[in-house]
Every structure is written in C-alpha cells, then in structure tokens.
Protein backbone atom coordinates (compact mmCIF):
# COMPACT_ATOMS: atom_id res chain seq x y z
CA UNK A 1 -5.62 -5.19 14.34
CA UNK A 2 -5.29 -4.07 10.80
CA UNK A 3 -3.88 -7.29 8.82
CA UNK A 4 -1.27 -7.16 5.41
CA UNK A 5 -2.99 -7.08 2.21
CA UNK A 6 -2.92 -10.67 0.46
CA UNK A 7 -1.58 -9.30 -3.25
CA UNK A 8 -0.33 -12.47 -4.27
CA UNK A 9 -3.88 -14.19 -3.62
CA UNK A 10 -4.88 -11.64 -5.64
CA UNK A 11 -2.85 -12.13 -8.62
CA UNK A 12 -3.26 -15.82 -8.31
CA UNK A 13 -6.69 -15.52 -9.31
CA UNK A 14 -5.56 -14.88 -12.87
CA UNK A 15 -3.84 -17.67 -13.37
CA UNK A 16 -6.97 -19.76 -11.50
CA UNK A 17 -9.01 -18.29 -14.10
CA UNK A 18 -6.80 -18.56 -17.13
CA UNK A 19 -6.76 -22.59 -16.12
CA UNK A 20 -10.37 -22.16 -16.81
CA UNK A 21 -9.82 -20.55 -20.22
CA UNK A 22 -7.73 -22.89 -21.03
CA UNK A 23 -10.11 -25.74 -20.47
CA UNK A 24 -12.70 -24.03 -22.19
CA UNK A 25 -10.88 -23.15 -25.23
CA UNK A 26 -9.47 -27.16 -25.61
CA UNK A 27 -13.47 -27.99 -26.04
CA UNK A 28 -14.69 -25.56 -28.22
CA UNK A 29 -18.06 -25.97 -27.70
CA UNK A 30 -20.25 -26.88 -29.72
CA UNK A 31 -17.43 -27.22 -32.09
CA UNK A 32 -15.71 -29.71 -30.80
CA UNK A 33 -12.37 -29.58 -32.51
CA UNK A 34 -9.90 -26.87 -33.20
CA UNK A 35 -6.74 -28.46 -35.16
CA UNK A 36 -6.52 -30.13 -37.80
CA UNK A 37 -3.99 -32.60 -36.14
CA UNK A 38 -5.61 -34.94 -33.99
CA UNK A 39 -2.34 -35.40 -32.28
CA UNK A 40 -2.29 -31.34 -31.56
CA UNK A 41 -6.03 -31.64 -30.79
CA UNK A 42 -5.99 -34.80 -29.07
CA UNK A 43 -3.05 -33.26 -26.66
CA UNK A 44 -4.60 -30.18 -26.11
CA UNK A 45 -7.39 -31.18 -24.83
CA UNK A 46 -5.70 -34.03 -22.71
CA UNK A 47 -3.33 -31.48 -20.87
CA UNK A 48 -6.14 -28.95 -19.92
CA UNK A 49 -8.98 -31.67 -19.12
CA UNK A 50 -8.64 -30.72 -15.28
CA UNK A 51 -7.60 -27.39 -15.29
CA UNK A 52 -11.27 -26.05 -15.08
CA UNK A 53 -12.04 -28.43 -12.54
CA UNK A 54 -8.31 -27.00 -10.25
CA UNK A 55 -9.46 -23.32 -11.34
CA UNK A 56 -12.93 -23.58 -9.85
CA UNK A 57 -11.66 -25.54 -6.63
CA UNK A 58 -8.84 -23.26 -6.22
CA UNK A 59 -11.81 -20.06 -6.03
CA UNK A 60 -14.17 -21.75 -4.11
CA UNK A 61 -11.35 -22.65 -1.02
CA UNK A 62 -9.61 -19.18 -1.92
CA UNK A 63 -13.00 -17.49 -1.57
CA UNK A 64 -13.51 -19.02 2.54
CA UNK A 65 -9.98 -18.32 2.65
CA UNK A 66 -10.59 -14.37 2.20
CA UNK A 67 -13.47 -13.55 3.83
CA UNK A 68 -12.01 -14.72 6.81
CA UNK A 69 -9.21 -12.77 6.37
CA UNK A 70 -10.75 -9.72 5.67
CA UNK A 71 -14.17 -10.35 7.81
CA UNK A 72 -14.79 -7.23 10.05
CA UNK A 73 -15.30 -7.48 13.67
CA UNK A 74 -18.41 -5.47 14.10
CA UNK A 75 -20.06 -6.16 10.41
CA UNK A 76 -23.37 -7.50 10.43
CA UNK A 77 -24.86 -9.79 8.20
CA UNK A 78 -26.59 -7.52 5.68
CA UNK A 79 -23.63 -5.47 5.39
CA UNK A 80 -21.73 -8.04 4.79
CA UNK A 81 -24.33 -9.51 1.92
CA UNK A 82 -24.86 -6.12 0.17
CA UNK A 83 -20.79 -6.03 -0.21
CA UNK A 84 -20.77 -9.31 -1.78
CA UNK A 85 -24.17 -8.25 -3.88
CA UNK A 86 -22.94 -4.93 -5.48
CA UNK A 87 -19.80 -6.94 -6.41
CA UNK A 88 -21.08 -10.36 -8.08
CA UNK A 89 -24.18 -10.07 -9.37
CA UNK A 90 -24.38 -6.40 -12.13
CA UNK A 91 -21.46 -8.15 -13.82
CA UNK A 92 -23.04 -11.35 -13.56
CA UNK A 93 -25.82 -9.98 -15.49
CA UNK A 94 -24.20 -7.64 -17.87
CA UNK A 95 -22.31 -11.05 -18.92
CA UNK A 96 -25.80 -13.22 -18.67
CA UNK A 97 -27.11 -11.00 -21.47
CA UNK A 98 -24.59 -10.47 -23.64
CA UNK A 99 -24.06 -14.46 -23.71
CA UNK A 100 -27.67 -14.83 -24.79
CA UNK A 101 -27.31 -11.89 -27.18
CA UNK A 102 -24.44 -13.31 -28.72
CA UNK A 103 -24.60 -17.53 -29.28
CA UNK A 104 -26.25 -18.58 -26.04
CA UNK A 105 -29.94 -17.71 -26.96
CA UNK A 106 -30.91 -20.06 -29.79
CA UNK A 107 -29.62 -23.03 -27.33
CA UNK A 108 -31.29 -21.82 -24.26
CA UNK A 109 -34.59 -22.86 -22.89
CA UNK A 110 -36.80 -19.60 -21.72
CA UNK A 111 -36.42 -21.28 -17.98
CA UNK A 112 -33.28 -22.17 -18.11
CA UNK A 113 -32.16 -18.22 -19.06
CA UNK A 114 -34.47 -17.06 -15.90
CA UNK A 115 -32.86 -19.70 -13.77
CA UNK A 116 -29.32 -18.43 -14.75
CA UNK A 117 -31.12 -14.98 -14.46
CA UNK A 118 -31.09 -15.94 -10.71
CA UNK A 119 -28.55 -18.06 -10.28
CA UNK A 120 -30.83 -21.23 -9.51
CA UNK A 121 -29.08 -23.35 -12.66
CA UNK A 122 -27.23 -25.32 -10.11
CA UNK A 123 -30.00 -27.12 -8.25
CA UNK A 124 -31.34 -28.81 -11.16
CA UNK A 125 -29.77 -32.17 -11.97
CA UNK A 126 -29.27 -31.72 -15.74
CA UNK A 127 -26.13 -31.04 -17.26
CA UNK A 128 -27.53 -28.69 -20.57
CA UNK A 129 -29.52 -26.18 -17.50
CA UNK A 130 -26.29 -26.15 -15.01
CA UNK A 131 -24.26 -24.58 -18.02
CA UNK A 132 -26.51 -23.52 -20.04
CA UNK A 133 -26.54 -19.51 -21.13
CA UNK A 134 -22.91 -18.19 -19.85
CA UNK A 135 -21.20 -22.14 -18.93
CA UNK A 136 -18.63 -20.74 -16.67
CA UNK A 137 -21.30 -18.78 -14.13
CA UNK A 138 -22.89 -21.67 -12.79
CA UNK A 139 -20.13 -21.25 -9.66
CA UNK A 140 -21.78 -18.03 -8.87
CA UNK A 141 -24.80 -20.00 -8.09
CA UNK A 142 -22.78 -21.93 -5.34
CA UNK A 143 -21.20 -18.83 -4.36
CA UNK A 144 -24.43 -16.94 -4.01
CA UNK A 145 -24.71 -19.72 -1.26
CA UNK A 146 -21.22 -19.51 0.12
CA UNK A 147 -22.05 -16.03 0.80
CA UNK A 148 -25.24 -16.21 2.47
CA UNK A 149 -23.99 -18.66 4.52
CA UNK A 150 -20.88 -17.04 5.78
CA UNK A 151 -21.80 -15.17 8.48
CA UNK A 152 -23.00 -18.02 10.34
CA UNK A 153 -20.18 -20.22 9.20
CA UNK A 154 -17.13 -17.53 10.24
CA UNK A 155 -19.06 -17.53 13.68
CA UNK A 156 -19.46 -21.05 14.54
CA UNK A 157 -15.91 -21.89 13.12
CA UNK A 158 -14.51 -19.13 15.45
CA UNK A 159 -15.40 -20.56 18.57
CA UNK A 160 -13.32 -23.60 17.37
CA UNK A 161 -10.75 -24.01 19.62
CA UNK A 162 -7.40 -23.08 17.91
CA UNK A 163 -5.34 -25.93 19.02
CA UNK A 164 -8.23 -28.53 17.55
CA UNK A 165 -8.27 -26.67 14.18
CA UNK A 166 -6.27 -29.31 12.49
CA UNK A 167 -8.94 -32.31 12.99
CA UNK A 168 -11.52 -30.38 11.44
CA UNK A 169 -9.21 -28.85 8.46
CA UNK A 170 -8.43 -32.83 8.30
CA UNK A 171 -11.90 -33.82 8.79
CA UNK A 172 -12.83 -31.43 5.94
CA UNK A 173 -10.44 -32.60 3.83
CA UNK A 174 -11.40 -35.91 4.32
CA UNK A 175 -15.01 -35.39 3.22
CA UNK A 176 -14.13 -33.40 0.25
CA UNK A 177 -11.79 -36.38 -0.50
CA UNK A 178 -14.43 -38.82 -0.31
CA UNK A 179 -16.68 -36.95 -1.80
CA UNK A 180 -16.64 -39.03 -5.30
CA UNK A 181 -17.10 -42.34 -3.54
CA UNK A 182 -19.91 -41.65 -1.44
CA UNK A 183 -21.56 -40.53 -4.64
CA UNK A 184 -20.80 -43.60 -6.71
CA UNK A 185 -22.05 -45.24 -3.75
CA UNK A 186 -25.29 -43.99 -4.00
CA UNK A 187 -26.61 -42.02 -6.81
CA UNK A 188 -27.24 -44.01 -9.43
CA UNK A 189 -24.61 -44.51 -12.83
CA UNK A 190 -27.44 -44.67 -15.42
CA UNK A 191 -28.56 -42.49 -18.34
CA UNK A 192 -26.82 -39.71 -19.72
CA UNK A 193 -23.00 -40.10 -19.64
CA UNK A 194 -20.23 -37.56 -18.74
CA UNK A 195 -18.22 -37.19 -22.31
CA UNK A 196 -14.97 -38.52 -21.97
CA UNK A 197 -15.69 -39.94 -18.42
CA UNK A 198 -16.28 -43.60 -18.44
CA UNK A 199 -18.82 -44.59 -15.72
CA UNK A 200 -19.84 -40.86 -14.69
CA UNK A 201 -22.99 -39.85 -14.98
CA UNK A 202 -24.23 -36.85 -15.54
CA UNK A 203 -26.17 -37.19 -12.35
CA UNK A 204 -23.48 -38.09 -10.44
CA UNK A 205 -21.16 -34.88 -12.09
CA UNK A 206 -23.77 -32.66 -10.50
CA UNK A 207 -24.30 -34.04 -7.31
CA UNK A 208 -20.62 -34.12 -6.35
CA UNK A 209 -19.05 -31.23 -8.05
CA UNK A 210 -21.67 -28.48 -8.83
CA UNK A 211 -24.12 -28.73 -6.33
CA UNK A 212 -23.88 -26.22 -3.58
CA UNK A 213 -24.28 -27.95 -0.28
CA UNK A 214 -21.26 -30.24 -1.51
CA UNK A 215 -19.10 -27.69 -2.74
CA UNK A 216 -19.57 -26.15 0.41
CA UNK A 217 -16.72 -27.65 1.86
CA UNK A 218 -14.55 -26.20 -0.03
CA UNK A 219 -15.41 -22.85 1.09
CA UNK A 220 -15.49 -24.33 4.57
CA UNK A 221 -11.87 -25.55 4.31
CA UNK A 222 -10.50 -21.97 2.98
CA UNK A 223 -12.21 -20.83 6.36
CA UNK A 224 -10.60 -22.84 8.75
CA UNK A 225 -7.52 -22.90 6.86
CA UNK A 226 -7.67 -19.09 7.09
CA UNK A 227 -8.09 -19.12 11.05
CA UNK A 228 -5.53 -21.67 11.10
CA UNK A 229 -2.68 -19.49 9.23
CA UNK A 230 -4.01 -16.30 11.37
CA UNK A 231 -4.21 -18.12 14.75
CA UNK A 232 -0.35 -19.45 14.01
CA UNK A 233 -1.38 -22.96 13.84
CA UNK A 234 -0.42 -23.92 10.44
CA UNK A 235 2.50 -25.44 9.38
CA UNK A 236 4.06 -23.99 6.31
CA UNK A 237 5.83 -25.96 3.80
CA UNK A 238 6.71 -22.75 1.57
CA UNK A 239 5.55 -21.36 -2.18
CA UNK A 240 7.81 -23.37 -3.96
CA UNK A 241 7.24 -26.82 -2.74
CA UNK A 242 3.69 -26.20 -2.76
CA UNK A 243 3.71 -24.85 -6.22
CA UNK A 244 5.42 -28.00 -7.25
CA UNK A 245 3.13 -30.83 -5.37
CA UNK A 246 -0.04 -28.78 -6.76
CA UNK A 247 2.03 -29.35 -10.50
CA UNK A 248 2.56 -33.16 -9.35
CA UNK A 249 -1.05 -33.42 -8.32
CA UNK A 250 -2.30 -32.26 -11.50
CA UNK A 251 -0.21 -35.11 -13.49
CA UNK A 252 -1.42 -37.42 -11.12
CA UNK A 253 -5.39 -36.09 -11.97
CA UNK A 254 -4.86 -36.40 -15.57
CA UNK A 255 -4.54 -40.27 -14.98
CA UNK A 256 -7.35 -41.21 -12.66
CA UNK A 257 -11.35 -41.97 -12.68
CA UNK A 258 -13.13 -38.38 -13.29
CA UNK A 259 -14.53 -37.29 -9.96
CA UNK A 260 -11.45 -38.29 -8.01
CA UNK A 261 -9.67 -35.84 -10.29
CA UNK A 262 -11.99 -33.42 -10.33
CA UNK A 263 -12.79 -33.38 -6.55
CA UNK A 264 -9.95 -35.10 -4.36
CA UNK A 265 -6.21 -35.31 -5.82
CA UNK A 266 -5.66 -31.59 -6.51
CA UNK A 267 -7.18 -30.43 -2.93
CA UNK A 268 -4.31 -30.36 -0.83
CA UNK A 269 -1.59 -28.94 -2.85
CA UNK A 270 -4.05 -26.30 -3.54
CA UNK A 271 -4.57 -25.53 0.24
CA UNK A 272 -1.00 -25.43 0.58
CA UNK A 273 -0.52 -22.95 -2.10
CA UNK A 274 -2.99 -20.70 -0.93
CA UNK A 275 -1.66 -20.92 2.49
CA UNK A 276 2.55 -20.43 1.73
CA UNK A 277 1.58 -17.27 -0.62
CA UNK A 278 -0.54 -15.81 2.12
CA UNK A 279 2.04 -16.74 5.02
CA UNK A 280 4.08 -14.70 2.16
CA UNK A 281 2.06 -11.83 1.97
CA UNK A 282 2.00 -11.87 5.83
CA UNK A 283 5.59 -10.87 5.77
CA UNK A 284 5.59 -8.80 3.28
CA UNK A 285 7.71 -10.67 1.23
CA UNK A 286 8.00 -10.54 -2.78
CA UNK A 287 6.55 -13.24 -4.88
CA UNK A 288 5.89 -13.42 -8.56
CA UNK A 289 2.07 -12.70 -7.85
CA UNK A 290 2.36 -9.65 -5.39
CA UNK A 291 3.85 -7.47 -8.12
CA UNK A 292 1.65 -4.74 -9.82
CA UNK A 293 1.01 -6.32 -13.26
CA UNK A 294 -0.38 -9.04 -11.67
CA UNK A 295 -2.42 -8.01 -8.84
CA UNK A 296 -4.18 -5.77 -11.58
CA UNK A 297 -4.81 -8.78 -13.70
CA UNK A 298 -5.91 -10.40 -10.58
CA UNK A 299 -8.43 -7.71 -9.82
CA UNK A 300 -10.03 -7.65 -12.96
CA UNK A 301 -10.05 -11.74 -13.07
CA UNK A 302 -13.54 -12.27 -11.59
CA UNK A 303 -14.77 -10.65 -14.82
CA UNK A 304 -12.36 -12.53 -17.39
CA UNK A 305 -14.31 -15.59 -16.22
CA UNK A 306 -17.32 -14.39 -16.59
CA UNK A 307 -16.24 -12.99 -19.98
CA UNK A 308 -14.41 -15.44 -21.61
CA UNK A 309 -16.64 -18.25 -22.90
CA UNK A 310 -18.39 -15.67 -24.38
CA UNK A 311 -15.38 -14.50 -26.48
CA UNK A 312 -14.47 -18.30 -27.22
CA UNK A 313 -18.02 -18.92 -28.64
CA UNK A 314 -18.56 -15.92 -30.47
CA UNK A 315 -15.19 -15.90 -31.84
CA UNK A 316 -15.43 -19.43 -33.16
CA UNK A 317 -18.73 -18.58 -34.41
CA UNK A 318 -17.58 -15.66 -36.45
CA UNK A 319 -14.91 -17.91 -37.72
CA UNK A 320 -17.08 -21.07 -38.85
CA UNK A 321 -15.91 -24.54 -38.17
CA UNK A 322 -13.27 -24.87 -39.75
CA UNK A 323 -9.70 -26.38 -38.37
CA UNK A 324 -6.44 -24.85 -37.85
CA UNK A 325 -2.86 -25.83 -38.20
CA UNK A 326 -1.55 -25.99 -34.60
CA UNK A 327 0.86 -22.75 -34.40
CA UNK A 328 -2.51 -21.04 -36.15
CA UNK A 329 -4.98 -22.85 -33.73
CA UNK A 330 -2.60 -21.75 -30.89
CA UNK A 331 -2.22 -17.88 -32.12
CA UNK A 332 -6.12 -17.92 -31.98
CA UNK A 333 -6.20 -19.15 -28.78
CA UNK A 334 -3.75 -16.46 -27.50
CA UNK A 335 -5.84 -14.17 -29.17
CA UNK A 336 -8.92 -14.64 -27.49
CA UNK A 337 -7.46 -14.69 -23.96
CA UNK A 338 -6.19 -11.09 -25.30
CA UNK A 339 -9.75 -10.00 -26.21
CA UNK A 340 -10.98 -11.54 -23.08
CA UNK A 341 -8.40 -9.74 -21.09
CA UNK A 342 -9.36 -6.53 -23.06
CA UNK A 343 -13.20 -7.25 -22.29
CA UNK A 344 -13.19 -7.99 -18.44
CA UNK A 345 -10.67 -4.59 -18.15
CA UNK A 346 -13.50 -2.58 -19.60
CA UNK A 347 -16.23 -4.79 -17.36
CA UNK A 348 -14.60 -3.92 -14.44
CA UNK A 349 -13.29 0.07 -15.02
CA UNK A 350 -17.08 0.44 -16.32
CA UNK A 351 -19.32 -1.44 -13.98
CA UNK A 352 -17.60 -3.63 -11.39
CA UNK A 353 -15.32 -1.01 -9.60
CA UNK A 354 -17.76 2.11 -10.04
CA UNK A 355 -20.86 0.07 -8.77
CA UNK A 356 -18.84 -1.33 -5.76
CA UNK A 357 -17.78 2.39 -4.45
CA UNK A 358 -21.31 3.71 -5.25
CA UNK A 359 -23.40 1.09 -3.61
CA UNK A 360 -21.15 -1.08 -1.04
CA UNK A 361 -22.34 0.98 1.56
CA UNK A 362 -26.06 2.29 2.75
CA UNK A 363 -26.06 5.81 3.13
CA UNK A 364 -26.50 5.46 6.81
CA UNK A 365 -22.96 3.45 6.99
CA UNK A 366 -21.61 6.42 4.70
CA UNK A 367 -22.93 9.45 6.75
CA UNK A 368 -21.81 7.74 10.12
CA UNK A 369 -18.35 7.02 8.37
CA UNK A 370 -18.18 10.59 7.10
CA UNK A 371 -19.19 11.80 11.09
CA UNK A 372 -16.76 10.38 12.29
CA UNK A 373 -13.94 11.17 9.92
CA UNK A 374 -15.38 15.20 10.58
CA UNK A 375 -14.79 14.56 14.46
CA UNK A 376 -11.45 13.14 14.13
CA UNK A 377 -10.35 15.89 12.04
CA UNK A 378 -12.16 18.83 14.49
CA UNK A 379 -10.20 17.18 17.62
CA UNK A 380 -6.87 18.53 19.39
CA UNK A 381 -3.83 17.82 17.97
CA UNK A 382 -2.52 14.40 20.18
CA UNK A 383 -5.70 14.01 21.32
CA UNK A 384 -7.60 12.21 18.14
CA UNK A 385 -9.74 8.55 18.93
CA UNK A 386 -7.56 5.85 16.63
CA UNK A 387 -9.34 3.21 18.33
CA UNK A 388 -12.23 2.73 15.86
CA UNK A 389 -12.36 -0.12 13.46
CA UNK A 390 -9.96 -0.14 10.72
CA UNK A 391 -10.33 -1.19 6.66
CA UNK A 392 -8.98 -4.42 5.79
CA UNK A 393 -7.88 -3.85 2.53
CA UNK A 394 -7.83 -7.40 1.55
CA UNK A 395 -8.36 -9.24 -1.65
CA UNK A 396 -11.69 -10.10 -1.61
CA UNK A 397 -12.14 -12.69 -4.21
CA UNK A 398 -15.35 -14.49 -5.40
C-alpha cells in the first residue's frame, strides 16, 4: 500500500530548526551579549531559552515518527542503515570541518574533534566535549543510535497489538515525563553548574537530555505514535488546537525548573502537532507547511542546523564584540539566518542530494531495480506485474 507523502512534516522541520537558531543566536557564544539594552538582551534571551530544547525534541519524536511511516516491508537492516548513512553523516563532516576551520579549532581538544569526528561526543559526561566543535551536532550522535536501533525497534513495536497502543504511547510518555526526576533523584547535583539553571548540574543536563539511551524515548514515542495514526487508533484533536497547546506549553516551560522544561512540559503538544499535520497530509489536505516554499525549506533544514552555529560564530567573530542597538542587533540576526539559509541550500544541491542518489543504493539493489523496470516494460500490454513493492516517497527527516 503506497501511503501520502507527509509535506507538511517536512516543512515543519524548518521552523523546528529555526527554534534552534533562534536559541543559538540569543547566546552568542562565547560572546555572551548582543544588545546594548539589557532589557532587549535580557528578553531575547528569556523568550528563546527553550526553543532549542522544543526544536531538538520535536526531531528526535518526528524522526521515529517517519521512519515508520516510510519503513519498507521487505528492507533489511543494512539497507536501511546505508540510507540513513549516505544522508547524515558527508554533511555532518563537511560541517565538522569547516566549524574547526573557522572558530571551533583553537577551543577544541584534539579528542574531543575525533570524538565529534565520530559522533561519540555524547557519551562523555562533560558539557565543553558534548558541544564542543559544531554545538548543534551532538543530536546526530543520538541519532546515529536511533538509527541503528530501528530496525529492531519498528519490529518489536509492530507486533504490539493495535488496540493496546495507547498504554505504551502513555507509558512512554510517562517515562519521558519523569525523566528529570528520576535524575535529580539519583545523579548527583554537585560541581559544575548549568548557566542560568539553578540546581542543574552539568551532570545531570547530560544524563537526562543528551544522552542517547534516554533520548531514546523520544524516538520510541514518534514510533508508536506513527503506528498509532496508521493503524486508526489515534484520536485527533486537529492542527490548530495543537498548534496552540504546543504555544501554551512553551509559556508554561519558560516558567519552570530546567529539565522539566527541557524534557516534560512541551512533549505532548508536540506529539499532537506532529500527529494532526500528518492526519492532514493523510487527506491530502492544505496546510501552511505542505506548500512548495516550505517543503523546500524543509528539505534543505537538516543542513541549516548543521550550518548555522557556524555562521553565528564566525559572523560575530568577524564583527568583534561589540553591542548593537536592538532594531541593529535584530537586522543581524535576520541576516545570519539568511546566510545560513543561503549556506545549507548550497550543502544540500552540492553534497546532500547528489550523494543520496549516487550511493543510497548498492549496485546490486540498482541492477535488480533496473531488471525489473526492463521486464515490466518488455511485457504485453494489460499483462504487466504491479504487484512489486512500491517507493514511499516520504519525508524522511533526521
């Protein structure tokens, strides 16, 4: 059964991604400020402090959410990890050295750049390694595990029963929820502080929101969540009312302790958003992310993350530290998200996209797919095999 592309996922990665930005840009590291008005600054930085923290959640549940949707009935588990290879990793290291060419190198430990090299930065609990060299990648190290463990994942979460999907989208949510109390609970509160998150330590940051067995429930959620929508089972409350709890949630985030933001208040709105715009897309119904400028925005959005703490850094690096009235301070920032936008279109028309069709597929999957396309076009009219697998043409996000 060939399922309905999910265009609005797709162009809802750009705004998951320019929350990122955003967050980014309002610390200007190592700079620290970027007005001159502390009010201006001061704001700033209050309204963005959790919209990293939604944009990265939002991927890693959007991400399960996908590759369930698009997963191929007779794929096999190295097919299904060279996909996911060619399409992370060569702009994952095209940005890797141009970060350490640019600002990232003088900062940067020799093992810390070959443990970004490799996307091993997020097992080590110490804040200046898990975003060190390019900040932003360090979710590709938990993805890198997402991925290798999604075959097993999308097969033992099939055999869930479809009526009983609910308890363990519930339990899941429930664990994710709890998340920051079990690890008050027991990782210690000591040494190094979180900036700007009394209590949190950087210890405790890493264990509950960046290392990858943890965050692995996120991606697990997007899964069943995904069989859940597919499988009928879900209960839709529609894009606009999820829109608006996920804009409630994230008032609600800005006022609470620093984990439960970053880990628990957001989640569910977020599911539900994901969920009403792909119920959307399932009936081929408009929305203001299915249209062309923004599915092409979302396409190339995987690479504007990757790109644009680089531009932020470099940029403010070019431009020394000094402060900027607030409509110039906020012209820069528009800028750079330009630049960035400019930068990731060129990353992905030069190396994502080509390097995806050249090397997605062996050349044994390629010469049986090219077989079979010459027998179906050598057969009697009215008489051709449709019965072979079909494409999902999906959006496959990261």
């Amino acid at each position: 059964m060939r399922l309905p592309r999910l265009d609005s996922l797709t162009g809802l990665r750009f705004p998951a991604a320019l929350l990122v930005f955003l967050y980014h840009a309002s610390l200007g590291v190592p700079w620290i400020r970027l007005f001159e008005s502390d009010a201006a600054n001061d704001g700033f930085a209050k309204a963005v402090s959790q919209a990293g923290a939604l944009g990265v959640t939002f991927f890693f549940v959007l991400s399960g959410f996908v590759l369930t949707w698009s997963a191929r009935e007779k794929d096999t588990f190295r097919a299904f990890w060279r996909r996911r290879f060619v399409k992370i990793y060569p702009n994952y290291v095209v940005t890797w050295g141009l970060a350490l060419i640019t600002f990232a190198a003088v900062m940067t430990e020799p093992w810390q750049a070959v443990l970004n090299l490799f996307m091993l930065q997020v097992w080590v609990p110490d804040f200046a390694t898990n975003f060190s060299v390019d900040p932003p990648s360090w979710s590709l190290g938990a993805e890198a595990i997402f991925y290798l463990a999604f075959p097993l994942l999308y097969l033992g979460i099939k055999k869930i029963d479809a009526a009983k999907l609910k308890f363990w989208i519930a339990g899941t949510i429930a664990a994710i929820m709890l998340t920051p109390t079990l690890t008050y609970a027991v990782i210690p509160g000591g040494g190094m502080q979180m900036p700007g998150a009394d209590g949190t330590s950087t210890v405790q940051y890493w264990f509950a929101y960046v290392l990858p067995p943890v965050r692995l429930l996120d991606f697990a959620l997007g899964i069943l969540v995904a069989r859940a929508v597919m499988s009928g089972r879900w209960r839709d409350i529609g894009t606009v009312w999820s829109t608006l709890l996920l804009a409630a949630s994230y008032g609600v985030a800005l006022n609470v302790e620093h984990l439960y933001a970053q880990r628990s208040v957001t989640l569910i709105p977020i599911v539900l958003v994901i969920a009403a715009f792909a119920a959307r897309d399932a009936e081929s119904k408009p929305t203001l992310f299915n249209n062309r400028p923004m599915v092409w925005l979302g396409e190339i959005s995987f690479a504007f993350y990757l790109v644009h703490y680089i531009v932020l850094a470099y940029s403010r690096e070019l431009l020394g530290d000094g402060l900027f009235s607030t409509p110039v301070g906020i012209a820069l920032i528009a800028a750079q998200a330009v630049v960035s936008v400019l930068l990731s279109w060129a990353l992905y028309a030069w190396v994502e996209a080509p390097v995806t069709r050249r090397f997605s597929s062996s050349r044994k999957a390629k010469a049986a797919k090219a077989a079979a396309a010459a027998a179906a076009a050598a057969a009697p009219a009215g008489r051709s095999d449709s019965s072979g697998p079909e494409d999902r043409k999906v959006a496959e996000t990261v």
